[in-house]
Protein backbone atom coordinates (compact mmCIF):
# COMPACT_ATOMS: atom_id res chain seq x y z
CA UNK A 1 -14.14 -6.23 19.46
CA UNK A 2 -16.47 -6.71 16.36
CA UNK A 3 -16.78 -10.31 14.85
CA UNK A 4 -14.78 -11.57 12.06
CA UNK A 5 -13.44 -14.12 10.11
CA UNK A 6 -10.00 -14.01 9.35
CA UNK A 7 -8.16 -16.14 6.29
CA UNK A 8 -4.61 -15.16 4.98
CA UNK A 9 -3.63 -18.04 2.15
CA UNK A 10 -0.36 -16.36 1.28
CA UNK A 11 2.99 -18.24 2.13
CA UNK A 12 5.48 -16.13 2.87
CA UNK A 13 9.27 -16.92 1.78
CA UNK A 14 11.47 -14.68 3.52
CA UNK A 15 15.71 -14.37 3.16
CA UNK A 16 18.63 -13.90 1.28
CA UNK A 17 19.16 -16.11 -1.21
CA UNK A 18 14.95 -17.63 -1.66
CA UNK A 19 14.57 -16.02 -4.83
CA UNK A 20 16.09 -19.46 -6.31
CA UNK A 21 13.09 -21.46 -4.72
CA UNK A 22 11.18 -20.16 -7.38
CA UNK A 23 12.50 -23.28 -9.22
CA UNK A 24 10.04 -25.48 -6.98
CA UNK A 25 7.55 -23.29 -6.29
CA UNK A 26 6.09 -23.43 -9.48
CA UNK A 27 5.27 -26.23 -11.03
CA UNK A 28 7.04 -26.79 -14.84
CA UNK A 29 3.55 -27.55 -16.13
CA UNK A 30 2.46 -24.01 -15.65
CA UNK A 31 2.42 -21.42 -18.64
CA UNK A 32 3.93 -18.28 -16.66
CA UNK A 33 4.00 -14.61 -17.60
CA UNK A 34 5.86 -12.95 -15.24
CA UNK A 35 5.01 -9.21 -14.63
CA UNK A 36 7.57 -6.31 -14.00
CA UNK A 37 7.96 -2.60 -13.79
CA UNK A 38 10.13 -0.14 -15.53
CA UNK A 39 13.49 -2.17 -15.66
CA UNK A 40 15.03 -1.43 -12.53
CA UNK A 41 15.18 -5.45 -11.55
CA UNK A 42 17.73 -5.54 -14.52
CA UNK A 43 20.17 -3.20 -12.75
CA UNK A 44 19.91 -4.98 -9.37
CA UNK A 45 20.58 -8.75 -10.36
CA UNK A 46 16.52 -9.72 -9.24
CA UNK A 47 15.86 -10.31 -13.16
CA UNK A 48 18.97 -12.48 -13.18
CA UNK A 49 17.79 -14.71 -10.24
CA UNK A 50 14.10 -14.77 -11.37
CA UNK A 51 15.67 -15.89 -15.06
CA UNK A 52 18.02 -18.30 -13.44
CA UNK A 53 15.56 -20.22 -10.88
CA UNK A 54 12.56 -20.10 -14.07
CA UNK A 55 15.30 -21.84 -16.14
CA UNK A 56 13.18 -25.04 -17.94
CA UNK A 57 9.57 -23.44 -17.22
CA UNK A 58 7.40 -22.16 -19.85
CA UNK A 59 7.89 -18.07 -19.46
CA UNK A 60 6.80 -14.93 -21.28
CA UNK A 61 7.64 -11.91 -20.11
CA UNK A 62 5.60 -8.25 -19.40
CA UNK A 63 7.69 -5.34 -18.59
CA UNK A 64 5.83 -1.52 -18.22
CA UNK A 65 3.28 -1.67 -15.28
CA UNK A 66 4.01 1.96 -13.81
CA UNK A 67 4.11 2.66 -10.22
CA UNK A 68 0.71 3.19 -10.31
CA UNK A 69 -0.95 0.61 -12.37
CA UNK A 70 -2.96 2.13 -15.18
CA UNK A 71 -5.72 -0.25 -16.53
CA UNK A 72 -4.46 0.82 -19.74
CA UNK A 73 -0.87 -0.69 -19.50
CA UNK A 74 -2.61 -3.75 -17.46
CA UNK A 75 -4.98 -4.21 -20.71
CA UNK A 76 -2.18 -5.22 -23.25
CA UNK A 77 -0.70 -7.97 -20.45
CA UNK A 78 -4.74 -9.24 -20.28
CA UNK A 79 -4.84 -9.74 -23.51
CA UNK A 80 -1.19 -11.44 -24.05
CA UNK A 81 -2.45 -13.51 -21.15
CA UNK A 82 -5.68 -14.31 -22.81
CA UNK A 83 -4.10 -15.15 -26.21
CA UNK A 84 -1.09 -17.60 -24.73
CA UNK A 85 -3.37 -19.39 -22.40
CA UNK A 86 -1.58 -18.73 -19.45
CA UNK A 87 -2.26 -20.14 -16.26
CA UNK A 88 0.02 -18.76 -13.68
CA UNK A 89 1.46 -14.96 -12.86
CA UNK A 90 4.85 -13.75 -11.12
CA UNK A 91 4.97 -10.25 -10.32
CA UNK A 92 8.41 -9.22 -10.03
CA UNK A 93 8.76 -5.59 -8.21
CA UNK A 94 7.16 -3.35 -6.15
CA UNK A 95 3.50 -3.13 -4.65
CA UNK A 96 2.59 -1.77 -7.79
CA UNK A 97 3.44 -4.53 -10.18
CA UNK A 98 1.85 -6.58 -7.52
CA UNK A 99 -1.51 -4.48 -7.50
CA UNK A 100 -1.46 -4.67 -11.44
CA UNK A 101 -0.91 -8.65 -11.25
CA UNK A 102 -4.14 -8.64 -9.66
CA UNK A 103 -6.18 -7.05 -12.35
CA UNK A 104 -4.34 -9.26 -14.32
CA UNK A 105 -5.38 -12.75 -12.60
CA UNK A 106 -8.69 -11.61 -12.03
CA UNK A 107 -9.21 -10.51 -16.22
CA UNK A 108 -7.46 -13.11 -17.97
CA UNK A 109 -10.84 -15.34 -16.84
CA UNK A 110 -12.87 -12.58 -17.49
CA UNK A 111 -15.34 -12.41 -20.15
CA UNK A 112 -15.74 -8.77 -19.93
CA UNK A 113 -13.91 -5.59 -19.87
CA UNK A 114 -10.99 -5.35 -17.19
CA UNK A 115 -12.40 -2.00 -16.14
CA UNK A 116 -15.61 -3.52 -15.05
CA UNK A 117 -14.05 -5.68 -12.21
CA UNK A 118 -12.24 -2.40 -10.83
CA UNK A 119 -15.99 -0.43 -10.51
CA UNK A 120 -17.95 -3.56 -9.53
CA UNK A 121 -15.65 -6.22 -7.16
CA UNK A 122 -18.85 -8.68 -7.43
CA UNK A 123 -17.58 -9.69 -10.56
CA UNK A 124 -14.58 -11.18 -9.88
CA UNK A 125 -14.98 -14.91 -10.15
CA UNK A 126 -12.33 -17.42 -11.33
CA UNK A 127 -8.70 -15.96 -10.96
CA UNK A 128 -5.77 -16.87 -12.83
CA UNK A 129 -3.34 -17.97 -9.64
CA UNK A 130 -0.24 -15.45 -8.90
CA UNK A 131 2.74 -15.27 -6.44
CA UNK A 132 5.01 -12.33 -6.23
CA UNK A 133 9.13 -11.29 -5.28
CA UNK A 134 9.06 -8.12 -4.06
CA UNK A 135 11.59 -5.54 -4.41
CA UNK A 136 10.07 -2.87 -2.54
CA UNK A 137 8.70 -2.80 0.97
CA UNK A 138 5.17 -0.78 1.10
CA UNK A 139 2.04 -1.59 0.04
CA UNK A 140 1.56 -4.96 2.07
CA UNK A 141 0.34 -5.88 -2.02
CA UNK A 142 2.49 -9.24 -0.98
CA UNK A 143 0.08 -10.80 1.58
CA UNK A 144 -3.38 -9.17 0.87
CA UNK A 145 -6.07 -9.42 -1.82
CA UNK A 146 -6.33 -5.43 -2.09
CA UNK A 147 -4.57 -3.46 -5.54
CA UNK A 148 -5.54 -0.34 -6.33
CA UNK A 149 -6.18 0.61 -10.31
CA UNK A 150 -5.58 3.82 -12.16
CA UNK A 151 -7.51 4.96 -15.19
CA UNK A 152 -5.61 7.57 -17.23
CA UNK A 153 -8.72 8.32 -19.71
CA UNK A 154 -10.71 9.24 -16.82
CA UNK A 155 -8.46 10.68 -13.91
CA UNK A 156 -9.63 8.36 -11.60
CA UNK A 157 -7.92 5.37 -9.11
CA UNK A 158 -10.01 2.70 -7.47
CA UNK A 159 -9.12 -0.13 -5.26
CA UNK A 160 -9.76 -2.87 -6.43
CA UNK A 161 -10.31 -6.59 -4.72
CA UNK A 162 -9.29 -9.61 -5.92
CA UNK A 163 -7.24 -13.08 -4.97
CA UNK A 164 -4.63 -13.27 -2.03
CA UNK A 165 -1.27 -14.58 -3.83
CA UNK A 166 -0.26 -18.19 -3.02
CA UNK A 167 3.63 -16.92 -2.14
CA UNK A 168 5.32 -14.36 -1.80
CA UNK A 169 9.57 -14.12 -1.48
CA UNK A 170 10.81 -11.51 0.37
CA UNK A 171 14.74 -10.98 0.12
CA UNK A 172 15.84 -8.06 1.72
CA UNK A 173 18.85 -7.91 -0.40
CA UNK A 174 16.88 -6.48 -3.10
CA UNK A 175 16.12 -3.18 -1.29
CA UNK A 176 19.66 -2.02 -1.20
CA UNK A 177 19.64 -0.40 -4.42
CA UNK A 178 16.37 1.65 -3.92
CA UNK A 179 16.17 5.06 -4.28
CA UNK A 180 15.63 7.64 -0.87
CA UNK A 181 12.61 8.78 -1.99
CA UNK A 182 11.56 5.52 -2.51
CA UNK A 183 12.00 4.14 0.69
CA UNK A 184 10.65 7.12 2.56
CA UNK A 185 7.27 6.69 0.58
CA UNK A 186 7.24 3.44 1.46
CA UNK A 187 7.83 3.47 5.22
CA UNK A 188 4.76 6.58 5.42
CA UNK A 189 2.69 4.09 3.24
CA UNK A 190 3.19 1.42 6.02
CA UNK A 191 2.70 4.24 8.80
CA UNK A 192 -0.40 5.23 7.63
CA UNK A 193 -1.71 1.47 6.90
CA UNK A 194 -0.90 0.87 10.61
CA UNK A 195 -2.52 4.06 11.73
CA UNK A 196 -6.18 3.90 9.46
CA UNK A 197 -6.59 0.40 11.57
CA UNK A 198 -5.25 1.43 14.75
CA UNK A 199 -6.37 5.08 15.04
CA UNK A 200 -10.41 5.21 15.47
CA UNK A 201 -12.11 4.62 18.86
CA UNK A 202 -11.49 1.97 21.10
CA UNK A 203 -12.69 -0.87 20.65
CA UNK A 204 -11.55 -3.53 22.93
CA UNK A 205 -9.29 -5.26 20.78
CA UNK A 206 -6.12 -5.32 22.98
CA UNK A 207 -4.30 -7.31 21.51
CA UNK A 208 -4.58 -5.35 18.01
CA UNK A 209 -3.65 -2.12 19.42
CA UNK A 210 -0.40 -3.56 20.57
CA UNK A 211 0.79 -4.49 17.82
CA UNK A 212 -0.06 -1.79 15.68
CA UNK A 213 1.44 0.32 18.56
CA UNK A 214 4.77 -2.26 17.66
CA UNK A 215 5.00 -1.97 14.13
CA UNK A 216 4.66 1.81 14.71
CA UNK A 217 7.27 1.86 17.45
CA UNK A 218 9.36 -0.46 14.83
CA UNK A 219 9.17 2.04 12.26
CA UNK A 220 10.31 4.75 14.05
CA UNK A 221 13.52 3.21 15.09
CA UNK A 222 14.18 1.60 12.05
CA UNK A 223 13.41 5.18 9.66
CA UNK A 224 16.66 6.57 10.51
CA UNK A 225 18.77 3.65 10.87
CA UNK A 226 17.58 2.99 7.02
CA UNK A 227 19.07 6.41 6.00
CA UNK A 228 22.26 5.49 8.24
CA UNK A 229 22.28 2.71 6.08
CA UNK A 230 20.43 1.00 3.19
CA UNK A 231 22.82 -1.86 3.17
CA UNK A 232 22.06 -3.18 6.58
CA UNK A 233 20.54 -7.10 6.39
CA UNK A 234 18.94 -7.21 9.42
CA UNK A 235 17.82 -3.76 8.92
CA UNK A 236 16.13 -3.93 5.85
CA UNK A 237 14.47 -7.03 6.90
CA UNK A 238 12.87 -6.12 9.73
CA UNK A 239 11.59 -3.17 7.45
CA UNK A 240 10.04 -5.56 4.87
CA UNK A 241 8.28 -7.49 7.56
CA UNK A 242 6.96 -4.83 9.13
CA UNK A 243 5.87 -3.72 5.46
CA UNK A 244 4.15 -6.82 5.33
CA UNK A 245 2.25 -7.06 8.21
CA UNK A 246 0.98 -3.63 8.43
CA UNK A 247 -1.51 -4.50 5.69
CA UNK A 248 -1.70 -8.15 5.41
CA UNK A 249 -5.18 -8.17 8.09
CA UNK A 250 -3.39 -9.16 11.31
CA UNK A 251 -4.06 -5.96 12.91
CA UNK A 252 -6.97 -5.17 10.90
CA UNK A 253 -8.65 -8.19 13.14
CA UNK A 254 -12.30 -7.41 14.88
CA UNK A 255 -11.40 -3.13 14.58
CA UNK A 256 -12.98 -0.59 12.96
CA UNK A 257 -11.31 1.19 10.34
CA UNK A 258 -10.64 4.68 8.59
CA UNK A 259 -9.33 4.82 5.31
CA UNK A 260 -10.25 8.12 4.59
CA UNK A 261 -6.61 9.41 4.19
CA UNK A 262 -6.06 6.84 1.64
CA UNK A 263 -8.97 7.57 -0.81
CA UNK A 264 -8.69 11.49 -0.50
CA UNK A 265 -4.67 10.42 -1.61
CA UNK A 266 -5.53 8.56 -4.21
CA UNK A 267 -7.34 11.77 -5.94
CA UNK A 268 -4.37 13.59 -5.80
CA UNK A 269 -2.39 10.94 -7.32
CA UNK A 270 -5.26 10.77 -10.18
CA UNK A 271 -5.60 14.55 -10.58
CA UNK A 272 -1.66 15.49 -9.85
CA UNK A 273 0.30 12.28 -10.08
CA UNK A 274 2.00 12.49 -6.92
CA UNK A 275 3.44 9.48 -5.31
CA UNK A 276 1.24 7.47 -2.92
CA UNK A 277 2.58 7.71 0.28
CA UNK A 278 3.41 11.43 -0.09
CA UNK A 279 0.34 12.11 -0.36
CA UNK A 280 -0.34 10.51 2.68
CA UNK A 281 2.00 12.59 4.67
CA UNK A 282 0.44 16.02 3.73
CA UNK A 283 -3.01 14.47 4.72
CA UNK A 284 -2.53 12.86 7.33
CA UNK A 285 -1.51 15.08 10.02
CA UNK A 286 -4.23 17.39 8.23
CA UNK A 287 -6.55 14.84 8.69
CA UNK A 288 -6.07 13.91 12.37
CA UNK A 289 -6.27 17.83 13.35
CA UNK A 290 -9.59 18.33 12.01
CA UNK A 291 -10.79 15.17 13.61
CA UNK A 292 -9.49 15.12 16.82
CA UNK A 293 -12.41 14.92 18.55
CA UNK A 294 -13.73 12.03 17.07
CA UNK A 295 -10.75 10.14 17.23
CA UNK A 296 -9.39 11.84 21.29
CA UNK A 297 -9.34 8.33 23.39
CA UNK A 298 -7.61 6.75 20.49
CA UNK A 299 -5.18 9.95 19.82
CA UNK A 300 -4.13 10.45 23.87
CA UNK A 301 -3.44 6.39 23.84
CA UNK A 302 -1.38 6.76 21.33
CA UNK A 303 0.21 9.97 22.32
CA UNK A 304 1.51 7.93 25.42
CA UNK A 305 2.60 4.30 24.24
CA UNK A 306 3.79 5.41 20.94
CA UNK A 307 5.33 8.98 21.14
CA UNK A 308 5.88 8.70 25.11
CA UNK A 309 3.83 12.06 25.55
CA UNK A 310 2.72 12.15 29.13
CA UNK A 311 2.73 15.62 29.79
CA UNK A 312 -0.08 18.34 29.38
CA UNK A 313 -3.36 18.94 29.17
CA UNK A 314 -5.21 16.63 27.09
CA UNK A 315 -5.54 18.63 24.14
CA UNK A 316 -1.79 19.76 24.36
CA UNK A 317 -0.76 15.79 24.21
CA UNK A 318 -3.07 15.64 20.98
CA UNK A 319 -1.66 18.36 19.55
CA UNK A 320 2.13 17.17 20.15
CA UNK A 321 1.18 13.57 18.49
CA UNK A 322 0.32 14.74 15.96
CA UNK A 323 2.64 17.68 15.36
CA UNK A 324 5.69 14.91 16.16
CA UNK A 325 3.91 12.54 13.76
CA UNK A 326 4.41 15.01 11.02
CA UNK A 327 7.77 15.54 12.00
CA UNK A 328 8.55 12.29 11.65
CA UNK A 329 7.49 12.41 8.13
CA UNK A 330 9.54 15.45 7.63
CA UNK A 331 12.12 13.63 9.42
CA UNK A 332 12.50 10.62 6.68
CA UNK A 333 12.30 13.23 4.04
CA UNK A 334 9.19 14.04 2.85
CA UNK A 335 6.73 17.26 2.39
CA UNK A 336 3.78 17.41 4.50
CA UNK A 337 1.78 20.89 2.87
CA UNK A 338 0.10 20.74 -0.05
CA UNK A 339 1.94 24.05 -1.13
CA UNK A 340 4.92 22.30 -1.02
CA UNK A 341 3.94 19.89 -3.86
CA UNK A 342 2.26 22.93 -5.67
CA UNK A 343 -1.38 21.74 -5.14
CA UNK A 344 -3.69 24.75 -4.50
CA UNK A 345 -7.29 25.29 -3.85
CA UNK A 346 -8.40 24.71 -7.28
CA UNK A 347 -7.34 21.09 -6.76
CA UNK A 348 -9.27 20.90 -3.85
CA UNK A 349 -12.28 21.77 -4.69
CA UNK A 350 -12.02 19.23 -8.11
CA UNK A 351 -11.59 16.77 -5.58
CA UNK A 352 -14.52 17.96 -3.66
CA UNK A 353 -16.46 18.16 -6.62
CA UNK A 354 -15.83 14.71 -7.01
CA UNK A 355 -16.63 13.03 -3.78
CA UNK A 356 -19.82 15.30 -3.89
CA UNK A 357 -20.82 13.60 -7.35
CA UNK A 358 -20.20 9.73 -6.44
CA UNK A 359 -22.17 10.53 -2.82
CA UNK A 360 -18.71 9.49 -1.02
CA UNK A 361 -18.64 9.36 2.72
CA UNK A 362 -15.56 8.01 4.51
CA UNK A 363 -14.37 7.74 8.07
CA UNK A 364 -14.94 5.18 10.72
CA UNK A 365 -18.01 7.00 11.91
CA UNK A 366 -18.98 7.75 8.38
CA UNK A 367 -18.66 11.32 9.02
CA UNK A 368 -16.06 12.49 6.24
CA UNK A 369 -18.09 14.48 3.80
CA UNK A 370 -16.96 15.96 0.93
CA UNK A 371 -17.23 19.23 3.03
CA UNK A 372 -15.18 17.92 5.42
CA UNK A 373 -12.91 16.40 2.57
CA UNK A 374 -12.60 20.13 1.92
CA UNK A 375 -11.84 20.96 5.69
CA UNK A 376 -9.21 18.70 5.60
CA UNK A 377 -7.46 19.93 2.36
CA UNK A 378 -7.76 22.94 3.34
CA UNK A 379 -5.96 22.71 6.64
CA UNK A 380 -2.79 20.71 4.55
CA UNK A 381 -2.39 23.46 2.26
């Protein structure tokens, strides 16, 4: 196990019914601009309970951060926030809204240009202080300091670091009225958070692989209970929870790490648009095939604790993780070839192209070259 130091600030407010506590959470002396997404809080009564328990505080209100947060959009709420002075942030929403909050907070100090903070996290200093109710289980945006920042001008999405939020409420009640798609994004977003944490080379954190190997196991079992049915309490919160602590640095603890599948998807979000966690379930399974050596002790342990493979030779249990790990994703409804989302090779090699000019190298081992970048791509077409 490497050394670390571990700090998680965020309270976490979880149940039906908490959204009213935002009445003491925040204190009435705080100028608040509350942050939302494209409107769809209106249609499920969250903007009503937000309104209701902000009743007497000083509110202004910022509606348009997309699902993924353009620096462009997050500009105009900087300099609102700038201009009225304000000195506390509620993002309403999804991980997105969340992720844009965070630009937000970290800007509205700022002397500079908002940008500047997403290339270079050394600048972030003095943050404006945020909490958040989220409506959509995913990005783990609800207990982390982590966003991740899209630049339309340029084609290009970042993460981006900033400050933890001091609470977050998480009513499971508001996840009834999400759309399919929605939710299956969401549960391969928390998948793969589990997996780029869990899935290297062992490293004698025990206690860390179990419970990634339990929020994995959770998934699973709750992915087709959720299309059974959305409206399920205890359902939907063990979902949310699980949402949360796949990313929120509990399992992340002393282990190395491989975010590779992450920052090849966010180029094909840049380039294509596509939806985050799709287009982590056409890489992933791409990904894990062309490095399966490299990641073998890790891949046969979870071949038999997660999947229940026991059977084989070793490279036949390898091959039917990961070929039921795809599945799964197929299973909860979503594509897992490139072709499928019409991406060809000229994509590929743009995102190549890319990597090549910024010097990237990613992978645990730092071994993921752009060449290999193109390996993988190639093998999810």
């Amino acid at each position: 196990m490497n050394n670390f130091v571990f700090q998680n600030p965020t309270k976490l407010i979880v149940g039906k019914g908490t959204i009213a506590s935002l009445a003491t959470e925040i204190s009435k002396d705080k100028k608040i601009m509350v942050t939302f997404g494209g409107g769809s809080v209106k249609s499920n009564g969250v903007y009503d309970q937000v309104k209701a328990a902000l009743a007497g505080h000083n509110v202004i209100e910022f509606w348009g951060i997309e699902s993924n947060p353009t620096y462009q959009t997050l500009s105009k709420a900087i300099k609102i926030g700038k201009e009225e002075g304000i000195d506390f942030l509620l993002a309403v929403g999804g991980g997105s809204v969340v992720d844009g909050t965070k630009l937000i907070s970290a800007a509205i100090p700022y002397r500079g240009d908002a940008w500047e903070l997403v290339l270079d996290n050394t600048l972030v200093g003095e943050t404006t202080p945020l909490a958040s109710v989220i409506t959509l289980p995913a990005t783990g945006s609800e207990m982390n300091c982590g966003a991740v920042i899209s630049n339309t001008d340029t084609h290009e999405k970042y993460p981006f670091y900033s400050s933890y939020p001091q609470f977050s409420i998480l009513d499971p009640e508001t996840t009834y009225s999400l759309p399919a798609f929605q939710i299956s994004c969401g549960i391969v977003d928390t998948y793969i958070h589990t997996m780029e944490q869990y899935l290297t080379f062992p490293s004698q954190a025990l206690v860390m692989d179990r419970w990634a190997e339990g929020l994995l196991l959770s998934l699973i079992e709750l992915a087709p209970k959720i299309q059974c049915d959305q409206h399920n309490y205890d359902t939907m919160s063990n979902y949310m929870l699980t949402a949360t602590l796949a990313l929120n640095g509990f399992i992340g603890m002393g282990v190395p790490q491989d975010w590779a599948t992450h920052y090849i998807g966010h180029e094909l979000t840049a380039l294509k648009g596509l939806t985050h966690g799709l287009t982590l379930a056409i890489i992933y399974p791409a990904m894990l095939r062309v490095l399966k050596e490299a990641k073998r002790e890790k891949l046969l342990q979870y071949a038999t604790r997660v999947w229940k493979i026991t059977e084989g030779t070793e490279d036949q249990r390898i091959e039917r993780a990961i070929a039921t790990t795809e599945a799964f994703f197929r299973m909860v409804g979503l594509p897992t070839k490139l072709r499928e989302v019409e991406v060809d090779a000229s994509t590929i090699e743009e995102i190549v192209t890319r990597f090549e000019q910024r010097g990237t190298v990613l992978g645990e081992h730092a071994t993921v070259t752009p060449a290999v970048v193109r390996e993988i791509l190639t093998k999810a077409l």
